[in-house]
PDB file of N, CA and C in Angstrom:
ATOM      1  N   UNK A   1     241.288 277.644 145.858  1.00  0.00           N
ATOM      2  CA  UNK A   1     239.917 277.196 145.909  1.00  0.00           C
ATOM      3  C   UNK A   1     239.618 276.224 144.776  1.00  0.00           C
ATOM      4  N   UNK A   2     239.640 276.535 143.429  1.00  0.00           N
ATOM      5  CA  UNK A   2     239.878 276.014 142.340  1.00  0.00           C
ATOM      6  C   UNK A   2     240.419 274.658 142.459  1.00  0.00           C
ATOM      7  N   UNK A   3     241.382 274.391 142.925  1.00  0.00           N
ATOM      8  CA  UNK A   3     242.482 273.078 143.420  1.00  0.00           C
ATOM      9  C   UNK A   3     241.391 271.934 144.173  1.00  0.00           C
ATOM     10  N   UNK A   4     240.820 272.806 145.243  1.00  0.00           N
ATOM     11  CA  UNK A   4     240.304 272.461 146.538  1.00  0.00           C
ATOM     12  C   UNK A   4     238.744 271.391 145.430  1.00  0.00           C
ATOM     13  N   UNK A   5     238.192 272.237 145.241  1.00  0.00           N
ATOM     14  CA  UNK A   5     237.223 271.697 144.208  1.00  0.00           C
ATOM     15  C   UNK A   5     237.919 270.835 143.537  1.00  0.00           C
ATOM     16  N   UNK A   6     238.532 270.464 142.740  1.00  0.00           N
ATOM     17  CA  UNK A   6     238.746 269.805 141.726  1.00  0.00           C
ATOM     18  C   UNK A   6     239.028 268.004 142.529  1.00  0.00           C
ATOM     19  N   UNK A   7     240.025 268.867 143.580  1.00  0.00           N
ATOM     20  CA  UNK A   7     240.275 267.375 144.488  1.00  0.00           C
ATOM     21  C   UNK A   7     238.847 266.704 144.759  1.00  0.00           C
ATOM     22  N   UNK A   8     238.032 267.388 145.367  1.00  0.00           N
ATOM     23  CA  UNK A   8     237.232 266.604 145.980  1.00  0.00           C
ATOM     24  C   UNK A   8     235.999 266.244 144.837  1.00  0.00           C
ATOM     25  N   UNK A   9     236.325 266.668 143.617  1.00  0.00           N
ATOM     26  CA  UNK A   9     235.813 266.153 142.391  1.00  0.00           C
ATOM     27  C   UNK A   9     235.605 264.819 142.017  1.00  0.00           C
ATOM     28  N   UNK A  10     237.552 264.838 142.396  1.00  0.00           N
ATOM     29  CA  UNK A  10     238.450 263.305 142.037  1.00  0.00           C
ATOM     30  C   UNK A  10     237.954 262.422 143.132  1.00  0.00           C
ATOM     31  N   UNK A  11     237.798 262.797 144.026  1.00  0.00           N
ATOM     32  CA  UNK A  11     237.574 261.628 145.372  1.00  0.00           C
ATOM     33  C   UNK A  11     235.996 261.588 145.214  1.00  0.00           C
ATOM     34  N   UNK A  12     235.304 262.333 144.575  1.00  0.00           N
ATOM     35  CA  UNK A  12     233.772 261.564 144.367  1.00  0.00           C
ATOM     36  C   UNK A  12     233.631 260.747 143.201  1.00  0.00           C
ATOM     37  N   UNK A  13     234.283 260.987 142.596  1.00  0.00           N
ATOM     38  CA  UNK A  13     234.427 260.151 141.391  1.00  0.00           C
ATOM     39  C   UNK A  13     235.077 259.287 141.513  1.00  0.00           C
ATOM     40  N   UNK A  14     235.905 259.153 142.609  1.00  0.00           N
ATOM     41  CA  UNK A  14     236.327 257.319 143.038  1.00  0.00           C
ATOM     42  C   UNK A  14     235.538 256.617 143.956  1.00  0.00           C
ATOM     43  N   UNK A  15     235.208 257.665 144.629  1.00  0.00           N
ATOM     44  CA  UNK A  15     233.892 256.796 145.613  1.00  0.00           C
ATOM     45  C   UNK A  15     232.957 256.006 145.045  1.00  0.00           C
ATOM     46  N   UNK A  16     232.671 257.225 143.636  1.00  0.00           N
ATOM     47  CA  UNK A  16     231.334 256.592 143.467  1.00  0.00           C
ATOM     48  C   UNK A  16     231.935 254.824 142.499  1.00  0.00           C
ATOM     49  N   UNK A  17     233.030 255.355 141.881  1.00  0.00           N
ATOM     50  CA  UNK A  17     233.468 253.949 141.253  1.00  0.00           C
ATOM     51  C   UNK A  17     233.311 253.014 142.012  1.00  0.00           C
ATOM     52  N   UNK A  18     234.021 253.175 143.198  1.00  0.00           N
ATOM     53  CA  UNK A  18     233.924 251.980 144.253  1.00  0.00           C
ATOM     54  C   UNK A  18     232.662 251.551 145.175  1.00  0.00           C
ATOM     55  N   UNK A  19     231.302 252.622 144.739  1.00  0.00           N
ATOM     56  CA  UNK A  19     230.067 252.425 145.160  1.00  0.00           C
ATOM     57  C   UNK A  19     229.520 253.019 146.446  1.00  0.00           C
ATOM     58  N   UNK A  20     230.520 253.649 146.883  1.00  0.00           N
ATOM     59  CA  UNK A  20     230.104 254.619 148.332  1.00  0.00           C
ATOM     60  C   UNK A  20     229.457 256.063 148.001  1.00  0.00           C
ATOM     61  N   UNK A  21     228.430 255.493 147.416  1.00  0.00           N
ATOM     62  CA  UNK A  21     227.064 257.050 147.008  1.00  0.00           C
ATOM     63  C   UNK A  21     227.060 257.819 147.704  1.00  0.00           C
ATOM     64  N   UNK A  22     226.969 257.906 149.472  1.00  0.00           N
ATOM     65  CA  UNK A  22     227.161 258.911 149.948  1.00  0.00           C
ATOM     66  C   UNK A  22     228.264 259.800 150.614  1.00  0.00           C
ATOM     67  N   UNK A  23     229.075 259.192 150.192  1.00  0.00           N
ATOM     68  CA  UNK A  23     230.393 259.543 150.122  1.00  0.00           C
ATOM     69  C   UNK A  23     230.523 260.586 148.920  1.00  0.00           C
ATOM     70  N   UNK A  24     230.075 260.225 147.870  1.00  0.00           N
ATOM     71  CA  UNK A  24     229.906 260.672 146.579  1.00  0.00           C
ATOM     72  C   UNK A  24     229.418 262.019 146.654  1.00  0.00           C
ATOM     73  N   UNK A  25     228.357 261.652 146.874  1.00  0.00           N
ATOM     74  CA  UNK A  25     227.278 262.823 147.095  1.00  0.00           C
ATOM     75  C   UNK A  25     227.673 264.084 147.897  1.00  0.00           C
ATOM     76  N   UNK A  26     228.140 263.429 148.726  1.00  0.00           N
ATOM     77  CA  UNK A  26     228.957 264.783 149.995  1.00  0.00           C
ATOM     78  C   UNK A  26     229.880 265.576 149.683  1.00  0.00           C
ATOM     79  N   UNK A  27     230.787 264.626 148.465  1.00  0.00           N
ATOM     80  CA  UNK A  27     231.954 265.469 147.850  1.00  0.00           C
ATOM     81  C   UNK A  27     231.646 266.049 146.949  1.00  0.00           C
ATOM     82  N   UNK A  28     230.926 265.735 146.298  1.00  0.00           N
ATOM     83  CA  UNK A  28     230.231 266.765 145.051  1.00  0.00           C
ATOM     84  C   UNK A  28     229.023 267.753 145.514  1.00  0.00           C
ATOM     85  N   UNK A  29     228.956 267.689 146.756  1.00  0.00           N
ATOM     86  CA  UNK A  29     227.957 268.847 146.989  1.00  0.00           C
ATOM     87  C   UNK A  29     229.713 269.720 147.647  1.00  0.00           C
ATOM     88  N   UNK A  30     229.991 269.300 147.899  1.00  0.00           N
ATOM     89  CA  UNK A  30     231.496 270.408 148.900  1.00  0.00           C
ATOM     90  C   UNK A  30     232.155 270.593 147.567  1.00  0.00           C
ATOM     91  N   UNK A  31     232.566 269.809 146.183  1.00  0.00           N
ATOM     92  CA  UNK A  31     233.256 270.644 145.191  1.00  0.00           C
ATOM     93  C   UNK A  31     232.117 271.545 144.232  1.00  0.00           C
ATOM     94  N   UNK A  32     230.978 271.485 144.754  1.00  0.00           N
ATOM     95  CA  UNK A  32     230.065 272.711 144.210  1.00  0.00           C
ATOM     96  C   UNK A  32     230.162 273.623 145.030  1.00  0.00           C
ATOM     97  N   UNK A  33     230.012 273.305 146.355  1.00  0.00           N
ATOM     98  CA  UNK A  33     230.115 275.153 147.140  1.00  0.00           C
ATOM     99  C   UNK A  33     231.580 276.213 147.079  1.00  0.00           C
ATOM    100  N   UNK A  34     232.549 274.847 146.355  1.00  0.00           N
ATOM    101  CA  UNK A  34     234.028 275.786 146.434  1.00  0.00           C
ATOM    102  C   UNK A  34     234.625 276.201 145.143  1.00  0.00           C
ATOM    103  N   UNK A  35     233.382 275.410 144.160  1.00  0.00           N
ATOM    104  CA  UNK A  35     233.642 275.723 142.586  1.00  0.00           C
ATOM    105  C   UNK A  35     232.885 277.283 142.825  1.00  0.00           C
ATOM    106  N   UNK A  36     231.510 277.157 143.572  1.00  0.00           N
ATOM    107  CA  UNK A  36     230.953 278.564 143.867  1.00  0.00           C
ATOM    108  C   UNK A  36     231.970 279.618 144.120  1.00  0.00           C
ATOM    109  N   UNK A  37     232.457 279.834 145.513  1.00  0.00           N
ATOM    110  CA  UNK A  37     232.784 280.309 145.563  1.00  0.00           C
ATOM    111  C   UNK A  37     233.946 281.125 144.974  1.00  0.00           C
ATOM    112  N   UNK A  38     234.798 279.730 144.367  1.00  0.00           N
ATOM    113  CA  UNK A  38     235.790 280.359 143.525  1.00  0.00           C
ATOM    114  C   UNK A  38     235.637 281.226 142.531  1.00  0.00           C
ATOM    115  N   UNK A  39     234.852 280.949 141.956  1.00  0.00           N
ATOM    116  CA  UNK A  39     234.153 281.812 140.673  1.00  0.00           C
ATOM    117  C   UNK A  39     233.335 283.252 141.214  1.00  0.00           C
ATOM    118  N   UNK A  40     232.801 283.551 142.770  1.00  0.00           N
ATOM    119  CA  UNK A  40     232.854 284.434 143.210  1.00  0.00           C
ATOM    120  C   UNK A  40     234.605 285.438 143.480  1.00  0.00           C
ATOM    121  N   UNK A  41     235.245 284.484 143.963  1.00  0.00           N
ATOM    122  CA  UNK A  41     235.941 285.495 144.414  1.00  0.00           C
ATOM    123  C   UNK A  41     236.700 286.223 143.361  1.00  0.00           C
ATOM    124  N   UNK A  42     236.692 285.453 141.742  1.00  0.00           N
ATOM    125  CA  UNK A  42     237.531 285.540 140.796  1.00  0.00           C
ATOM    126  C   UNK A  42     236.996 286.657 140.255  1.00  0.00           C
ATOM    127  N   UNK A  43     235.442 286.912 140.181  1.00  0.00           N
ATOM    128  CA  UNK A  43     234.618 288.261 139.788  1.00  0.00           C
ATOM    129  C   UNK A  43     235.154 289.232 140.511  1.00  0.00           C
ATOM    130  N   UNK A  44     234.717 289.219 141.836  1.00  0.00           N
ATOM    131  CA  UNK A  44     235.549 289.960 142.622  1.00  0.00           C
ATOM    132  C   UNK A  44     236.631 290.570 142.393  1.00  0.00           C
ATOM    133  N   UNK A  45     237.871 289.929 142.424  1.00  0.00           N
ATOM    134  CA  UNK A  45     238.790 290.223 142.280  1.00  0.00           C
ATOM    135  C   UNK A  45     239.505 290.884 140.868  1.00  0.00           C
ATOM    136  N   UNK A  46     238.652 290.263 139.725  1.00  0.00           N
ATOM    137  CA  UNK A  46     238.508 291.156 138.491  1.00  0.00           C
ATOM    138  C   UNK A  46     238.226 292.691 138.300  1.00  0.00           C
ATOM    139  N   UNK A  47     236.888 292.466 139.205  1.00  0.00           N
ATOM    140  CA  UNK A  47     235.997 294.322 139.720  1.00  0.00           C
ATOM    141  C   UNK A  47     237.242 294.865 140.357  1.00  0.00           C
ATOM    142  N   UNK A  48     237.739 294.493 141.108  1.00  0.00           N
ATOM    143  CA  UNK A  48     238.744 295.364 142.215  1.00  0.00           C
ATOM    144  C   UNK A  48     239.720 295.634 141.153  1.00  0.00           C
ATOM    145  N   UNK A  49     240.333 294.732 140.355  1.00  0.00           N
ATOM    146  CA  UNK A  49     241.471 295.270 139.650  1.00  0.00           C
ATOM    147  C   UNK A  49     241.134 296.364 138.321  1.00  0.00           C
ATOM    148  N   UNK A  50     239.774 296.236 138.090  1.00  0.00           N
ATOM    149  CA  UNK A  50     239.282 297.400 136.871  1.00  0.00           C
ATOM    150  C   UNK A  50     239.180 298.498 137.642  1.00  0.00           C
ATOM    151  N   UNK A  51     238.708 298.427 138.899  1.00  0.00           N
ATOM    152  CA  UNK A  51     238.109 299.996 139.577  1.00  0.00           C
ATOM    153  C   UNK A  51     239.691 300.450 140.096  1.00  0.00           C
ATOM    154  N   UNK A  52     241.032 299.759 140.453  1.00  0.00           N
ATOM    155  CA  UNK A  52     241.672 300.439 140.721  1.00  0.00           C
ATOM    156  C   UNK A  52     242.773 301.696 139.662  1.00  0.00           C
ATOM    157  N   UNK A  53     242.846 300.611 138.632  1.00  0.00           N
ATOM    158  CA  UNK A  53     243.303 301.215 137.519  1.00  0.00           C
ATOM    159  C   UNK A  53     242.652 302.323 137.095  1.00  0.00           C
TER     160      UNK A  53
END
């Protein structure tokens, strides 16, 4: 997920170099919902490994 975000970080940040704003815009709203989530599932997956131990 982490990866996934970061790419589409890089490709808004060339868009926007090259001036395609909404191009821009689209990728940085999609590497915010997967930076979200990542950081959900990473809590997650933290909780699960304290409660099993």
């Amino acid at each position: 997920m982490l990866h996934y975000a970061i790419v589409f970080f890089v490709i808004a940040l060339i868009a926007a170099v090259f001036g395609f704003g909404g191009i821009a815009a689209g990728a940085v709203g999609i590497a915010k919902i997967l930076f979200i989530v990542f950081i959900v599932m990473a809590v997650i997956s933290f909780a699960v490994s304290l409660i099993k131990k």
